[in-house]
Protein backbone atom coordinates (compact mmCIF):
# COMPACT_ATOMS: atom_id res chain seq x y z
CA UNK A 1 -39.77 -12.50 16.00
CA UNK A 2 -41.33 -15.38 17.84
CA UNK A 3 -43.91 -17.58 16.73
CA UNK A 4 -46.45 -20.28 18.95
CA UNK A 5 -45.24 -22.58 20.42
CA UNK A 6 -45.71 -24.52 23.53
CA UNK A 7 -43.10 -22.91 25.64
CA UNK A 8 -43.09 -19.76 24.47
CA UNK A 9 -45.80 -16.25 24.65
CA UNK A 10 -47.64 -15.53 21.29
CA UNK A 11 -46.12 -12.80 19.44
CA UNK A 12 -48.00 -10.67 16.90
CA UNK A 13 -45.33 -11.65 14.51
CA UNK A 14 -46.69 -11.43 10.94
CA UNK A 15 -45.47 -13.87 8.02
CA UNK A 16 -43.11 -11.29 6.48
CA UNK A 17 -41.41 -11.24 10.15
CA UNK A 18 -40.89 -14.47 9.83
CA UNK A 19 -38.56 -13.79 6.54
CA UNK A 20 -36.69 -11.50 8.18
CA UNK A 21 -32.90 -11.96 7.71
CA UNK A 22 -31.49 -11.12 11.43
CA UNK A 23 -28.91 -12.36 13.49
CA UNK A 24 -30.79 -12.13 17.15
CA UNK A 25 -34.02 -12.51 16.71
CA UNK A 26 -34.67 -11.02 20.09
CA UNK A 27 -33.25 -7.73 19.40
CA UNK A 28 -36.27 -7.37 16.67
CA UNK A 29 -37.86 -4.31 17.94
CA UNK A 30 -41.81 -3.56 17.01
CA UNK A 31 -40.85 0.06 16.38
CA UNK A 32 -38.71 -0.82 13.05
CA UNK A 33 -37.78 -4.79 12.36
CA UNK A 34 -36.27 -3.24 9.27
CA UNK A 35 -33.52 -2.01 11.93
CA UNK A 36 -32.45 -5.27 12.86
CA UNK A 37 -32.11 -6.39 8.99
CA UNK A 38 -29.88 -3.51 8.45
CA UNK A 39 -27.56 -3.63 11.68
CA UNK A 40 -27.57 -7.67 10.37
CA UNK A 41 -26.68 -6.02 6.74
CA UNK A 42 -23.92 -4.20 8.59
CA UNK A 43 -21.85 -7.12 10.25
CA UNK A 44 -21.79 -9.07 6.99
CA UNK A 45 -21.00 -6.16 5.24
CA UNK A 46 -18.38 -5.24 7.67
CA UNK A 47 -16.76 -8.63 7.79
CA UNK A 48 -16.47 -8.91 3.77
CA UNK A 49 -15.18 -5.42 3.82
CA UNK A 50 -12.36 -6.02 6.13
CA UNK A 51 -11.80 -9.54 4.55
CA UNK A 52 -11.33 -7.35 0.77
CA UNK A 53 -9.19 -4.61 2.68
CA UNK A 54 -6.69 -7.76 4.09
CA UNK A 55 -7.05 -9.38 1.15
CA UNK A 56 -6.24 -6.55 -1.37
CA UNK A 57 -3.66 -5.76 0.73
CA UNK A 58 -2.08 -9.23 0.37
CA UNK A 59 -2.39 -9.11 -3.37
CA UNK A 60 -0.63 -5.79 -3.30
CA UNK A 61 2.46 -7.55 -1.97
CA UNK A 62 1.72 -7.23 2.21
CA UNK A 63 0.26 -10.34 3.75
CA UNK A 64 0.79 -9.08 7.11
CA UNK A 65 -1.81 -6.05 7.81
CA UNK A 66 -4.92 -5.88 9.41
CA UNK A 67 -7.71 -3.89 8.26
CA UNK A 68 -7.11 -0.90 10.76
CA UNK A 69 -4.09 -0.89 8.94
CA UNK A 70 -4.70 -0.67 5.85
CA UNK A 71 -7.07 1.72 6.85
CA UNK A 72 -4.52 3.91 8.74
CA UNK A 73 -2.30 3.55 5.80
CA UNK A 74 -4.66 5.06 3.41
CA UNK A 75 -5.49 8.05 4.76
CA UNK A 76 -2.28 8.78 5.91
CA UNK A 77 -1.57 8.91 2.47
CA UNK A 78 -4.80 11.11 1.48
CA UNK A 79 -4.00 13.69 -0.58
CA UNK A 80 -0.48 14.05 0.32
CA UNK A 81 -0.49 15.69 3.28
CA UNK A 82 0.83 14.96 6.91
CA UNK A 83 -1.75 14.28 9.59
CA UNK A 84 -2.11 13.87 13.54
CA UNK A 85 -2.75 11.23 15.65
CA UNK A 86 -5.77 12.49 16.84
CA UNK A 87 -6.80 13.81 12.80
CA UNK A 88 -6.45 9.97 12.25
CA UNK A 89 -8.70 8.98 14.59
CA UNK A 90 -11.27 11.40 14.30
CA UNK A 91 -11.97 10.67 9.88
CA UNK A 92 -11.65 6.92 10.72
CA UNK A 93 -14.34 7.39 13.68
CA UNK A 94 -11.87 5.12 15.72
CA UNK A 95 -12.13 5.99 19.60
CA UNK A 96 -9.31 4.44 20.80
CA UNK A 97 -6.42 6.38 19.88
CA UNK A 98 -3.72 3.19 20.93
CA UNK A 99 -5.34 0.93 18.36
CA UNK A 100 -4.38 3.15 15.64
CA UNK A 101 -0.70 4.22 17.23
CA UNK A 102 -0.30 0.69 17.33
CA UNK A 103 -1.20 0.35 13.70
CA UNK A 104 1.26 3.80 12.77
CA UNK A 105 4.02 2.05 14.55
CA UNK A 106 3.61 -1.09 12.95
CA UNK A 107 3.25 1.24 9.38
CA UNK A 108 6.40 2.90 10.60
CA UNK A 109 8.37 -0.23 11.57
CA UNK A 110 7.97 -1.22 7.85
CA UNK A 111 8.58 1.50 6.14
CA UNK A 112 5.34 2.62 4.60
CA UNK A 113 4.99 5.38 6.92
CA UNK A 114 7.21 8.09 8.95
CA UNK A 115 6.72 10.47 11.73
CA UNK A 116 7.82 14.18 12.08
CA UNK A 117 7.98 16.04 15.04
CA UNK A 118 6.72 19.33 14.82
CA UNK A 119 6.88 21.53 18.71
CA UNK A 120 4.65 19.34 20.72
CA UNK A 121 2.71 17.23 18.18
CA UNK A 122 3.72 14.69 15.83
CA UNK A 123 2.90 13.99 12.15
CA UNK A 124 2.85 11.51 10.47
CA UNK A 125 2.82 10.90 6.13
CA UNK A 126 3.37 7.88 4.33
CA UNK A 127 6.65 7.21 2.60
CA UNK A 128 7.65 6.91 -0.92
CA UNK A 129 7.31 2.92 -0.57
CA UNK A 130 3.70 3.49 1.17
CA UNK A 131 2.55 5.67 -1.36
CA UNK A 132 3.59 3.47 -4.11
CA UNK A 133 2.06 0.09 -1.67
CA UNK A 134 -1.39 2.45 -2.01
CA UNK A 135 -1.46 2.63 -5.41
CA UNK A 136 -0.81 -0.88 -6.08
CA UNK A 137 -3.99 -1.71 -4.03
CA UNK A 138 -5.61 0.85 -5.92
CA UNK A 139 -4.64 -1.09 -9.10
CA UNK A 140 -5.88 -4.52 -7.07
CA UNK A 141 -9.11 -2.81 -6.54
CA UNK A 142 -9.71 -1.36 -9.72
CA UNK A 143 -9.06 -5.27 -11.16
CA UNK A 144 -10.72 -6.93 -8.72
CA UNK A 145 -13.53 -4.99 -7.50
CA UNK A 146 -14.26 -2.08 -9.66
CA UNK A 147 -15.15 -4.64 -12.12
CA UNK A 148 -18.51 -5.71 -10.35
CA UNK A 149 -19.63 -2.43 -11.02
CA UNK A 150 -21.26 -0.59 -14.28
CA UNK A 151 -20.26 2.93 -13.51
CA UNK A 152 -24.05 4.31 -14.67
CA UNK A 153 -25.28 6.96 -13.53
CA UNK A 154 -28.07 5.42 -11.40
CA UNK A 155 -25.75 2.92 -10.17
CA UNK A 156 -23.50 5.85 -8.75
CA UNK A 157 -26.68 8.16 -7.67
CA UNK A 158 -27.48 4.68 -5.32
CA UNK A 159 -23.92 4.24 -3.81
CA UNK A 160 -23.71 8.09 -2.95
CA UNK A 161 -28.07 7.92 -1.30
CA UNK A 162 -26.19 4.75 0.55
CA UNK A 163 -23.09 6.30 1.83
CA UNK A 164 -25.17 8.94 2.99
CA UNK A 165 -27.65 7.10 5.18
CA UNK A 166 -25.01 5.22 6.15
CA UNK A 167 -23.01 8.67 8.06
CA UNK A 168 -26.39 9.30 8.74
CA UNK A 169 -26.84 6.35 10.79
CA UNK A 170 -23.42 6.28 12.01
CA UNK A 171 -24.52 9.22 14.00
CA UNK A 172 -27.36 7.84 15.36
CA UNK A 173 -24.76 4.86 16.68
CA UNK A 174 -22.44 7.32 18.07
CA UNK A 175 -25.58 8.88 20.04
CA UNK A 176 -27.13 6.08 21.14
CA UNK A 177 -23.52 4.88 22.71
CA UNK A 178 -22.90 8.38 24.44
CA UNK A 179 -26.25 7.77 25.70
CA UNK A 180 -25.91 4.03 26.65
CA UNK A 181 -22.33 5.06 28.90
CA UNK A 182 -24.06 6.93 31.18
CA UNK A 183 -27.33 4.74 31.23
């Protein structure tokens, strides 16, 4: 929020506005500051999460893949079974389908992942070498970053309440940008 100063209006900014952690101040809207903290809580979040993902991934043994791959490579390999192009895009929330055939061909290309044609749709499942590739980032994670947590109850009760309002307020996004393409 602004504050006075010479060149700029008086704002009714109070002193805990003031302490707000944001990155553009000027997006701070009256109806819920708190908003702007979280979307700020989001991109930092975001960018460590995608740094671990790349990172993991490189500890695993593959220096080379981006977090949309990684991504793509896990839930190819969910639970075993083959999946579409579009079923891809559609759990990962990713609109544009090319980014992630980009990501199965580069999957493909090295061997973590195949394709299957099946009449007029394609399916694709991770290899034996991807599956194994998943599992040692699974044992990365569980090293690395399972360690950080306790495993209590509470702890577990929070992380599910936070997933939650986070698909929560992934909808709201995905509303708010249907509604801002045709504004």
């Amino acid at each position: 929020m602004t504050t006075k100063t010479a060149s700029s209006p008086v704002s009714s900014a109070t002193s805990n506005d003031a302490q707000r952690i944001v990155t553009s101040a000027h997006l701070v809207s009256e109806k819920s500051p708190e908003l702007s903290e979280f979307e700020f809580g989001l991109i930092i979040a975001n960018n460590a999460f995608n740094r671990w993902m790349t990172r993991c991934m490189g500890a695993a043994g593959v220096k080379d893949m981006t977090a949309v791959d990684v991504l793509v490579l896990h839930h190819t390999n969910h639970r075993g079974m083959e999946k579409r192009l579009a079923d891809i895009c559609f759990v990962l929330n990713i609109e544009d389908t090319h980014v992630v055939s980009y990501s199965l061909k580069k999957l493909m290309a090295a061997g973590y992942v195949s394709s299957q044609k099946k009449g007029k749709e394609v399916f694709f499942s991770t290899t034996e070498a991807g599956a194994a590739l998943c599992m040692r980032y699974r044992d990365v994670r569980e090293a690395c970053l399972m360690q950080g947590f306790s495993g209590s109850a509470e702890e577990n009760r929070q992380l599910g309440d936070f997933a939650s309002l986070l698909r929560t307020v992934s909808g709201r996004y995905d509303q708010a940008a249907r509604a801002a393409t045709s504004y």
